[in-house]
C-alpha atoms as a PDB file:
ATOM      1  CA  UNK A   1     -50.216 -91.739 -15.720  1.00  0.00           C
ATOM      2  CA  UNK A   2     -50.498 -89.104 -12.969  1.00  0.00           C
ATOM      3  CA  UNK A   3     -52.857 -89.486  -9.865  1.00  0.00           C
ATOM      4  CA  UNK A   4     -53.558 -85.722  -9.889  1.00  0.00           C
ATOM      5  CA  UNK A   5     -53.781 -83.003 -12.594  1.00  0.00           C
ATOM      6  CA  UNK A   6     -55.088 -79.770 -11.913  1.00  0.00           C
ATOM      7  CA  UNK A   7     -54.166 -77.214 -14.681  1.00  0.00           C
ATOM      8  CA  UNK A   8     -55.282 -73.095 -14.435  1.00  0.00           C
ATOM      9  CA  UNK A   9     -57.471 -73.807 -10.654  1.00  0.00           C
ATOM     10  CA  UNK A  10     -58.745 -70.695 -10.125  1.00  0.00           C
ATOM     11  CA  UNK A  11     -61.524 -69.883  -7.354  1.00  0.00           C
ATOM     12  CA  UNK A  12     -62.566 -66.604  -5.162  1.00  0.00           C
ATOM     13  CA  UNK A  13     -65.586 -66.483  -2.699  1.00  0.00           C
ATOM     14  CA  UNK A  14     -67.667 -63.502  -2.242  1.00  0.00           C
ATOM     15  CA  UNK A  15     -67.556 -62.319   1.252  1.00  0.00           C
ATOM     16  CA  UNK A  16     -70.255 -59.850   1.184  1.00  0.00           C
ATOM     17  CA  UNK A  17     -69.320 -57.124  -1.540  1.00  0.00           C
ATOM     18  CA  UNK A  18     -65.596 -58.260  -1.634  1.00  0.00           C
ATOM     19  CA  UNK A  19     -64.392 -60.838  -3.606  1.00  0.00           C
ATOM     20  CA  UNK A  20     -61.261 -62.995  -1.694  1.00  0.00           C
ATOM     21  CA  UNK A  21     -59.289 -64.895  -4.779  1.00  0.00           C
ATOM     22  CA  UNK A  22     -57.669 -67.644  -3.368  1.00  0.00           C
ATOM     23  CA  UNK A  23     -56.145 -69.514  -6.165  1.00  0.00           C
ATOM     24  CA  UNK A  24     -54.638 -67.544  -8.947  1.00  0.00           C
ATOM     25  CA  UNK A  25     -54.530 -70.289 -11.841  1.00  0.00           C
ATOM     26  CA  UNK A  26     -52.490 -73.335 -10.124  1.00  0.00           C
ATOM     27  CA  UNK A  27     -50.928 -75.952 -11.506  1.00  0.00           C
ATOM     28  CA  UNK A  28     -50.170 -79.383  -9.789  1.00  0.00           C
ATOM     29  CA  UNK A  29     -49.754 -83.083 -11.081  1.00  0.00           C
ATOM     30  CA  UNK A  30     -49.137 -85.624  -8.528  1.00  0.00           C
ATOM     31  CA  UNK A  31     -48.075 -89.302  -9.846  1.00  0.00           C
ATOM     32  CA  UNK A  32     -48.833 -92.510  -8.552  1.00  0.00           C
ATOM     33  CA  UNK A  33     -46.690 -93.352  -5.156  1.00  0.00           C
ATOM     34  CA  UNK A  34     -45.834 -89.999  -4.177  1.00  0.00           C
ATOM     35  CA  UNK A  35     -45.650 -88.275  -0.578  1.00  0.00           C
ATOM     36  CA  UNK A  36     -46.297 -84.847  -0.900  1.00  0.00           C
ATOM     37  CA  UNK A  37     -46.092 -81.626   1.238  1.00  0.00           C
ATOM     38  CA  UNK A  38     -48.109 -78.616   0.063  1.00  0.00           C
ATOM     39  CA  UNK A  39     -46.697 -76.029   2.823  1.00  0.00           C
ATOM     40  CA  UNK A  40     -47.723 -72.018   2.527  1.00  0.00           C
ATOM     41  CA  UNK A  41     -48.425 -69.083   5.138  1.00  0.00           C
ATOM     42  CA  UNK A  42     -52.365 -68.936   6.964  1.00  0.00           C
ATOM     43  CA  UNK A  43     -54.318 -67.279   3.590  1.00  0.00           C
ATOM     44  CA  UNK A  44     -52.081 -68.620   1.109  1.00  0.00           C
ATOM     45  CA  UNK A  45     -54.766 -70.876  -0.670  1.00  0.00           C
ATOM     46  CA  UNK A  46     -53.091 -74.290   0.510  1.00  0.00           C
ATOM     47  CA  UNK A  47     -56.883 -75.335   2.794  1.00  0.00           C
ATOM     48  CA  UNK A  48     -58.452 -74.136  -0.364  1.00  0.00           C
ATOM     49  CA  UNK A  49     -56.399 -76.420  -2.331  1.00  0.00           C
ATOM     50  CA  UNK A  50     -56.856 -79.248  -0.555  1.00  0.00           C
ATOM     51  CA  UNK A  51     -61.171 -78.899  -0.748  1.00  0.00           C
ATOM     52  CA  UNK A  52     -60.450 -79.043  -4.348  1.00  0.00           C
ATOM     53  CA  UNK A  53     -58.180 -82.078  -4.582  1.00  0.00           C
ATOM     54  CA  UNK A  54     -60.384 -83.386  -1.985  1.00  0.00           C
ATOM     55  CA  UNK A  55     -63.640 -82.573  -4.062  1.00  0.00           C
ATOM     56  CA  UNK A  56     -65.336 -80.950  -1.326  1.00  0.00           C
ATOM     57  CA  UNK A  57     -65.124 -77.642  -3.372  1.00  0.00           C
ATOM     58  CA  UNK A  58     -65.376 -77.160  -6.953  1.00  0.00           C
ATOM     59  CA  UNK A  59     -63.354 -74.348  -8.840  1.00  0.00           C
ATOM     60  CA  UNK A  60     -64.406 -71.248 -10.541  1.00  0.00           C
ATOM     61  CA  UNK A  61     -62.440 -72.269 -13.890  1.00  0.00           C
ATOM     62  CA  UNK A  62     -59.609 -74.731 -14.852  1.00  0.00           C
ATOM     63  CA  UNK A  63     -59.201 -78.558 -15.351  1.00  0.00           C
ATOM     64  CA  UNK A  64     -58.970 -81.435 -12.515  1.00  0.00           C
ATOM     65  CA  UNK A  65     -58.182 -84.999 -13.751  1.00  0.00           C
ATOM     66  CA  UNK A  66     -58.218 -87.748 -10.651  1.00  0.00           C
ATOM     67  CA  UNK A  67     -56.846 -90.776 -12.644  1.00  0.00           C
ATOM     68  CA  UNK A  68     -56.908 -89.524 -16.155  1.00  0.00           C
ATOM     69  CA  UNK A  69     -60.822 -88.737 -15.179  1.00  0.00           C
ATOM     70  CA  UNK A  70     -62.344 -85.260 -15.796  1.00  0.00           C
ATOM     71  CA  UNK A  71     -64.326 -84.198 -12.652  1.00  0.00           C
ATOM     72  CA  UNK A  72     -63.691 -80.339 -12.447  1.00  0.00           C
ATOM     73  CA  UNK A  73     -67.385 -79.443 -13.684  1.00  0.00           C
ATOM     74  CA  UNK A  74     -69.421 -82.495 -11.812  1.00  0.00           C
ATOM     75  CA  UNK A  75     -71.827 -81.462  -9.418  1.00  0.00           C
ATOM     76  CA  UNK A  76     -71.540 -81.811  -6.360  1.00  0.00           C
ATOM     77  CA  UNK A  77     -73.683 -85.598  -5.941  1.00  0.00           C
ATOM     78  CA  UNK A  78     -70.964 -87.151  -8.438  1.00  0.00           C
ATOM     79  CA  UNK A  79     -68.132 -85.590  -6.498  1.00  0.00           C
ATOM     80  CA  UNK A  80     -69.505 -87.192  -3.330  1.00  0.00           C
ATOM     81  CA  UNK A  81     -69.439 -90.088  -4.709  1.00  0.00           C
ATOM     82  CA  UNK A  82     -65.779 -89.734  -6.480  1.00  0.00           C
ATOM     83  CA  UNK A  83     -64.454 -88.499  -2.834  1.00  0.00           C
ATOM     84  CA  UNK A  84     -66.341 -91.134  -1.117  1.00  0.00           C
ATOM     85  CA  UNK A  85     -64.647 -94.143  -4.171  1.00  0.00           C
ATOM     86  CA  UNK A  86     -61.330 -92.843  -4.398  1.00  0.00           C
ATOM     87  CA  UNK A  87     -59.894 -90.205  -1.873  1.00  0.00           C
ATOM     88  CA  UNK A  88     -59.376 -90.478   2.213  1.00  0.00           C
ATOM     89  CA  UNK A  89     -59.514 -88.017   4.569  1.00  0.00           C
ATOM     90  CA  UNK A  90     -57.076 -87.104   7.733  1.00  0.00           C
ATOM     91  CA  UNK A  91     -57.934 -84.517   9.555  1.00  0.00           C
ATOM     92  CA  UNK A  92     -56.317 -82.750  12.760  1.00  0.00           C
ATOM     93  CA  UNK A  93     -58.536 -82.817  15.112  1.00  0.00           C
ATOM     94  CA  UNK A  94     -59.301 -86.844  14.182  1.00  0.00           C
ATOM     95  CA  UNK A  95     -62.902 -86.449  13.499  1.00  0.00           C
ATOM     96  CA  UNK A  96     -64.150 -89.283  15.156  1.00  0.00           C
ATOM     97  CA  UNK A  97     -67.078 -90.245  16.108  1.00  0.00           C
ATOM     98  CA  UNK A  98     -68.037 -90.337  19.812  1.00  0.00           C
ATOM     99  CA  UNK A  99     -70.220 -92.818  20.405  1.00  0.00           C
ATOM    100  CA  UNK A 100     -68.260 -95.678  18.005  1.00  0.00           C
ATOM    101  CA  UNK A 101     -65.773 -98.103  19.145  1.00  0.00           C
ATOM    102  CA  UNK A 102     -62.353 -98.109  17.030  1.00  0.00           C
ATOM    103  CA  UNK A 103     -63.719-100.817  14.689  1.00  0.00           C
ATOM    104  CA  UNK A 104     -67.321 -98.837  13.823  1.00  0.00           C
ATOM    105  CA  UNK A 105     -65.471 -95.655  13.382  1.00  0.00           C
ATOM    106  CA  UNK A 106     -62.935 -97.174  11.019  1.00  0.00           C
ATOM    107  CA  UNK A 107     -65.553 -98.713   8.989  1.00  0.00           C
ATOM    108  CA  UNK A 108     -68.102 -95.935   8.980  1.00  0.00           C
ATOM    109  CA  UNK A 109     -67.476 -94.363   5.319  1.00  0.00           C
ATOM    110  CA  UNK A 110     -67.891 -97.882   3.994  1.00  0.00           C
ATOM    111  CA  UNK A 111     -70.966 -98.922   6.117  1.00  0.00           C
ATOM    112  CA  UNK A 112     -72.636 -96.022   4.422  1.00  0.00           C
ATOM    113  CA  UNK A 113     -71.955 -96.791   0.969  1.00  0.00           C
ATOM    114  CA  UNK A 114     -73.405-100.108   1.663  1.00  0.00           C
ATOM    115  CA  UNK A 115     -70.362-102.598   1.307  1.00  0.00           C
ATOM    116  CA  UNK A 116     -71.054-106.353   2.566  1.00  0.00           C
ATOM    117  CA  UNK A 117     -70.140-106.161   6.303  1.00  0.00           C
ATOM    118  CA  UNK A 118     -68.195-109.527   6.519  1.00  0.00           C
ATOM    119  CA  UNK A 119     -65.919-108.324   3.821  1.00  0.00           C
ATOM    120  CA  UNK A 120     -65.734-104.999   5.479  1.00  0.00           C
ATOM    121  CA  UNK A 121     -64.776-106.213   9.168  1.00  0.00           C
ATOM    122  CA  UNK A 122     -62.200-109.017   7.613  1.00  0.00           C
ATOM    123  CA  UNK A 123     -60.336-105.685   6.165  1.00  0.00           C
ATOM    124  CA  UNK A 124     -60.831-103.445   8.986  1.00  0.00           C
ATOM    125  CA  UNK A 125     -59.088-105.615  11.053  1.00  0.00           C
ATOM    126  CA  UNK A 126     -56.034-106.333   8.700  1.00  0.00           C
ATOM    127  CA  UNK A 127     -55.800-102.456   8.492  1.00  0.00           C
ATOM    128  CA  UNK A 128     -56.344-102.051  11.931  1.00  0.00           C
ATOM    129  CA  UNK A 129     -53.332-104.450  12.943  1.00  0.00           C
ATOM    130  CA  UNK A 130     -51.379-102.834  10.266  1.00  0.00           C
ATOM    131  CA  UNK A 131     -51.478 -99.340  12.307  1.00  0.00           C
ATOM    132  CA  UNK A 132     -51.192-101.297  15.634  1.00  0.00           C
ATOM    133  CA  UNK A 133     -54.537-100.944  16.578  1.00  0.00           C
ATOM    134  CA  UNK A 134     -55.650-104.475  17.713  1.00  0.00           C
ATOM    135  CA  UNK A 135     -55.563-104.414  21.475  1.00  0.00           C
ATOM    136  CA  UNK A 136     -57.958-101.109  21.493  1.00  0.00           C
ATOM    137  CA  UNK A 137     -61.018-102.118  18.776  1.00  0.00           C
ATOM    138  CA  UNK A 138     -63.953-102.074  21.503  1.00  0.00           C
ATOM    139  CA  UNK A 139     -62.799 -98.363  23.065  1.00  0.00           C
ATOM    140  CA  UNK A 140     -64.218 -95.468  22.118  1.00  0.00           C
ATOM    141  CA  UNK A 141     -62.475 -92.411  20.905  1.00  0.00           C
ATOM    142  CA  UNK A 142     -62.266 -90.864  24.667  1.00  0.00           C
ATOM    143  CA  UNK A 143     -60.102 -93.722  25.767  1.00  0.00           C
ATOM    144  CA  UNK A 144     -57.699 -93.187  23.279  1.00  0.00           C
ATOM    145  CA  UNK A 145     -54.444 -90.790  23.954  1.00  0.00           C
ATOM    146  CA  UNK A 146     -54.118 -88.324  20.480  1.00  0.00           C
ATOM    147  CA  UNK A 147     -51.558 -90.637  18.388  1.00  0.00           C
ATOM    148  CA  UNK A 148     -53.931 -93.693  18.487  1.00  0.00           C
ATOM    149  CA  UNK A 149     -56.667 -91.236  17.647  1.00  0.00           C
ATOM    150  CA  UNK A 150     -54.964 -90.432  15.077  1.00  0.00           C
ATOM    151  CA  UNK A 151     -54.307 -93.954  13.933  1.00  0.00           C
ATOM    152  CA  UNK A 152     -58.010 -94.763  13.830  1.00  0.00           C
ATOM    153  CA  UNK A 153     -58.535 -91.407  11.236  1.00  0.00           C
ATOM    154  CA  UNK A 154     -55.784 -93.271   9.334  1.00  0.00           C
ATOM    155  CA  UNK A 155     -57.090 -96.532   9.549  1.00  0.00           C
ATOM    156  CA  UNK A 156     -60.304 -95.255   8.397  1.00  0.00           C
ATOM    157  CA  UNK A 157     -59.097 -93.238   5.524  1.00  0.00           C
ATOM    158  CA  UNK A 158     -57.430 -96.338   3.941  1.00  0.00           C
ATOM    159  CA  UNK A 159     -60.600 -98.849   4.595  1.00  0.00           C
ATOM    160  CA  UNK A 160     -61.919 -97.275   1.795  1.00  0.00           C
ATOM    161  CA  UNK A 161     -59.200 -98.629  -0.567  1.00  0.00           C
ATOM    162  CA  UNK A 162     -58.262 -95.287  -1.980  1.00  0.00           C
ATOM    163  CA  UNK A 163     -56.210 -94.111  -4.727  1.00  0.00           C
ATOM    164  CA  UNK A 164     -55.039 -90.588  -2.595  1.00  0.00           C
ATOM    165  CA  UNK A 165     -55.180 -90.138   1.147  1.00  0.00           C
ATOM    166  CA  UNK A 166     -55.195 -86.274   2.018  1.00  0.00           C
ATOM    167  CA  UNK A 167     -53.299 -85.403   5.310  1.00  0.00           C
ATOM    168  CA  UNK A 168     -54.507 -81.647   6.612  1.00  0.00           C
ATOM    169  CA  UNK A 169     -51.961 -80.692   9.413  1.00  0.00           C
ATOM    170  CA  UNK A 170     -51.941 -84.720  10.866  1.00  0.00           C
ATOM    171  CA  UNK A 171     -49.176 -84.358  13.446  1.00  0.00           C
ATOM    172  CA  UNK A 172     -50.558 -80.935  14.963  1.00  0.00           C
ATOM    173  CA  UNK A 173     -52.145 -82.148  17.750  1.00  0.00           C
ATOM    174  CA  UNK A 174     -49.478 -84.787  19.119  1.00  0.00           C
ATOM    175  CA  UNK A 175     -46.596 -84.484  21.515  1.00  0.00           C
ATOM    176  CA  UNK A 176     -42.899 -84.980  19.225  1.00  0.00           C
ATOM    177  CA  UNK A 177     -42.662 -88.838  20.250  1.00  0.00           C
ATOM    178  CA  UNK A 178     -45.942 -89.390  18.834  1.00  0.00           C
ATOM    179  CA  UNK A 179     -45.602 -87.240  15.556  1.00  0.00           C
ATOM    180  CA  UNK A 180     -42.305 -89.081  14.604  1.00  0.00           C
ATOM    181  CA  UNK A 181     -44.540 -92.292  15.106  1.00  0.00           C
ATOM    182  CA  UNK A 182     -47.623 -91.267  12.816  1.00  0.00           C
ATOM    183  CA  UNK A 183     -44.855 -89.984  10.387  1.00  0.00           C
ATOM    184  CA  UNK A 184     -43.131 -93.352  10.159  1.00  0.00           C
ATOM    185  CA  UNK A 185     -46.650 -95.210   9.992  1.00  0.00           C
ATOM    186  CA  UNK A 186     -47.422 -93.082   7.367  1.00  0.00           C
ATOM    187  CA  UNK A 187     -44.230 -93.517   5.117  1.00  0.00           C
ATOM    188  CA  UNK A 188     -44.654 -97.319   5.551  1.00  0.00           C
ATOM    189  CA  UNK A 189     -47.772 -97.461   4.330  1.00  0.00           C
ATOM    190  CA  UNK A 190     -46.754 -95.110   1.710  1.00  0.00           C
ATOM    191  CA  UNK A 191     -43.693 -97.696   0.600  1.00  0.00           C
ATOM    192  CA  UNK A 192     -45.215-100.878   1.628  1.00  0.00           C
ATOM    193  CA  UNK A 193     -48.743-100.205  -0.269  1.00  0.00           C
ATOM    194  CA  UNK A 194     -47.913 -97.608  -2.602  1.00  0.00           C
ATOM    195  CA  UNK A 195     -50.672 -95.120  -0.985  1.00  0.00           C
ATOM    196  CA  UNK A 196     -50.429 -91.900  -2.242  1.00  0.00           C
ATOM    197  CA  UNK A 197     -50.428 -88.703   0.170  1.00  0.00           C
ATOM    198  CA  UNK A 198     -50.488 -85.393   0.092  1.00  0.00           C
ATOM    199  CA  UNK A 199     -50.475 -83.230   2.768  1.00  0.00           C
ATOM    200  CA  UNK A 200     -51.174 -79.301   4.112  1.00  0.00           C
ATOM    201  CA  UNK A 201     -48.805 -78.703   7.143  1.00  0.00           C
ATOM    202  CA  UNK A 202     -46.438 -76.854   8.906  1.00  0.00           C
ATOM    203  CA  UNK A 203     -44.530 -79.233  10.724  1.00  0.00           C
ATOM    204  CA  UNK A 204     -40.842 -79.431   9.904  1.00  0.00           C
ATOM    205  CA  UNK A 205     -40.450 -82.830  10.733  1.00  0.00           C
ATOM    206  CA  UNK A 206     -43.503 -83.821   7.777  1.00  0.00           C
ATOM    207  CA  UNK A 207     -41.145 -81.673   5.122  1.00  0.00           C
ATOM    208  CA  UNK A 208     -37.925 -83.622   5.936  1.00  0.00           C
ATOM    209  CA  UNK A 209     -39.445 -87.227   5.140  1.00  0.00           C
ATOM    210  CA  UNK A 210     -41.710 -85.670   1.504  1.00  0.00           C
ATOM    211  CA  UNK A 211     -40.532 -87.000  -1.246  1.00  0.00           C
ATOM    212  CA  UNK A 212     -41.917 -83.252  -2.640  1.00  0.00           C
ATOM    213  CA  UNK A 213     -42.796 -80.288  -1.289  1.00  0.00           C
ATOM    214  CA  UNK A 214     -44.780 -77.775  -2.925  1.00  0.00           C
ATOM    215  CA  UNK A 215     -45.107 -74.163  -2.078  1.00  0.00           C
ATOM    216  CA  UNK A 216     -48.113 -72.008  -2.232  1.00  0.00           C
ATOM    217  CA  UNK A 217     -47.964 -68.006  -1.762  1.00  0.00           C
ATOM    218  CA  UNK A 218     -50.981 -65.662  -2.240  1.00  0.00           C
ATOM    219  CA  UNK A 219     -52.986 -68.394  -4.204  1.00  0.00           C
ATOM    220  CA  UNK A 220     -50.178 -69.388  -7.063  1.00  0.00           C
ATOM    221  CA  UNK A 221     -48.151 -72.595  -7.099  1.00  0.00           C
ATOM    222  CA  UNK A 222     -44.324 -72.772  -6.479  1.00  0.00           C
ATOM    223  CA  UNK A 223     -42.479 -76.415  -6.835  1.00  0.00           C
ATOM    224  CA  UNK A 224     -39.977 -75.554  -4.919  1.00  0.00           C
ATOM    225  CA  UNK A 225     -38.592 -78.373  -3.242  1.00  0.00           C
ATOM    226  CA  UNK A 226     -34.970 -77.256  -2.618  1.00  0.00           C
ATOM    227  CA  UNK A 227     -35.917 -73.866  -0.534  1.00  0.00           C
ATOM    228  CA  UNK A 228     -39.053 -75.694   0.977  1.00  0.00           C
ATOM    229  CA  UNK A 229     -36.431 -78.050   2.016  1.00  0.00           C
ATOM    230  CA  UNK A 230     -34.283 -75.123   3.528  1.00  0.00           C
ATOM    231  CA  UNK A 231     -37.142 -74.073   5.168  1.00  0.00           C
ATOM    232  CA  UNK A 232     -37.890 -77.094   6.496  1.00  0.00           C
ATOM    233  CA  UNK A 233     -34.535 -77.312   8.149  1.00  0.00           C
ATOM    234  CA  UNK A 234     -34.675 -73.690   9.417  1.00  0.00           C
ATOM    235  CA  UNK A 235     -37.971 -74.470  11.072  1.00  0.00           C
ATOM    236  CA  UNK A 236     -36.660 -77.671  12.726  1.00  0.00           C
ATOM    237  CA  UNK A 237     -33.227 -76.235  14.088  1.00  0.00           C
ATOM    238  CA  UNK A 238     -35.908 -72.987  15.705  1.00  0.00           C
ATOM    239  CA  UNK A 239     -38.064 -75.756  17.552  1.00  0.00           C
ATOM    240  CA  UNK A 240     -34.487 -77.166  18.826  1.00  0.00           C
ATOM    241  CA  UNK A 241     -34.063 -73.952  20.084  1.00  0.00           C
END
């Protein structure tokens, strides 16, 4: 059974008088397993998209099964909860929180939907060794350099034990050493544990290791993963330039 199935998404917001459409009836399923680019041009409904996957939007019209569930037309306290259950979050500029350690950042999403806290630190830790994490648990965020940062924001999106992680843009703020590093962490965990991912990016180097990439122009889906394959490969041989 597929992970994700969004049939006819539409939504537009109303910027003043003018209406901005910025998904024109999209299509997506996403199975159990999978690794997942979504890749478009700034505007092209991909951000957008992801809030809706993500359930931190809703849509104007159209049908979104997570897990063979209907939650399209749920307001937005059940979606909190069904984001906060089932999907994790990685965001580019890590999202941490200052004033926690590695461990209490990890654990924060679970710590506030009031899971035992033995349980809770037994798996933060296993997860935490997992993305090499161990010999940094007591420092805070600002002692961190970006790609263990950005370990932590994984680390935390999988505590939560959920059935789709959503990657916006993870690699954009780390050096080319570090990217490759988060991008192999990622595809382990994606073979090794079956997590599923989908991601919004540019980065070349992201398209080359999907499984699938999807493409999304002016707010309508294109599964396209030959020429966003090509254009992966043009886009890496102009950064080797």
């Amino acid at each position: 059974m597929a992970l994700v199935q969004l049939k006819g998404i539409k939504k537009s917001y109303q910027l003043g008088k003018t209406e901005v459409v910025a998904l024109k009836g999209v299509d997506l399923t996403i199975e159990k397993g999978e690794f997942t680019v979504v890749m478009g041009p700034s505007g092209s409904g991909k951000t957008t998209l992801l809030n809706i996957i993500g359930c931190l939007d809703r849509a104007n019209s159209g049908s979104y099964k997570l897990d063979g569930e209907e939650i399209g037309h749920r307001d937005f306290n059940d979606l909190a909860e069904v984001r906060n259950r089932k999907i994790g979050f990685i965001f580019q500029n890590f999202n941490l929180i200052p004033v926690l350690d590695v461990v209490e950042n990890i654990e924060f999403p679970c710590v506030i939907r009031g899971e035992d806290r033995k349980a809770l630190r037994a798996r933060t830790l296993k997860i935490a060794a997992e993305v090499g994490l161990t010999p940094y648990l007591k420092q805070k965020p600002d002692e961190l350099s970006g790609g263990q940062r950005q370990r932590v924001a994984i680390a935390r999106a999988l505590v939560t034990e959920p059935q789709l992680v959503l990657a916006d843009e993870p690699t954009a703020n780390l050096d080319s050493t570090t990217a490759d590093q988060i991008i192999d962490l990622m595809l382990k965990l994606n073979s090794e544990h079956g997590v599923t991912f989908l991601f919004s990016t540019h980065d070349p180097r992201v398209m080359e290791h999907a499984r699938r990439v999807v493409r999304i122009h002016d707010g309508v889906m294109e599964d396209g993963t030959e020429a966003a394959a090509l254009e992966a490969s043009r886009l890496h041989a102009a950064m080797a330039h």
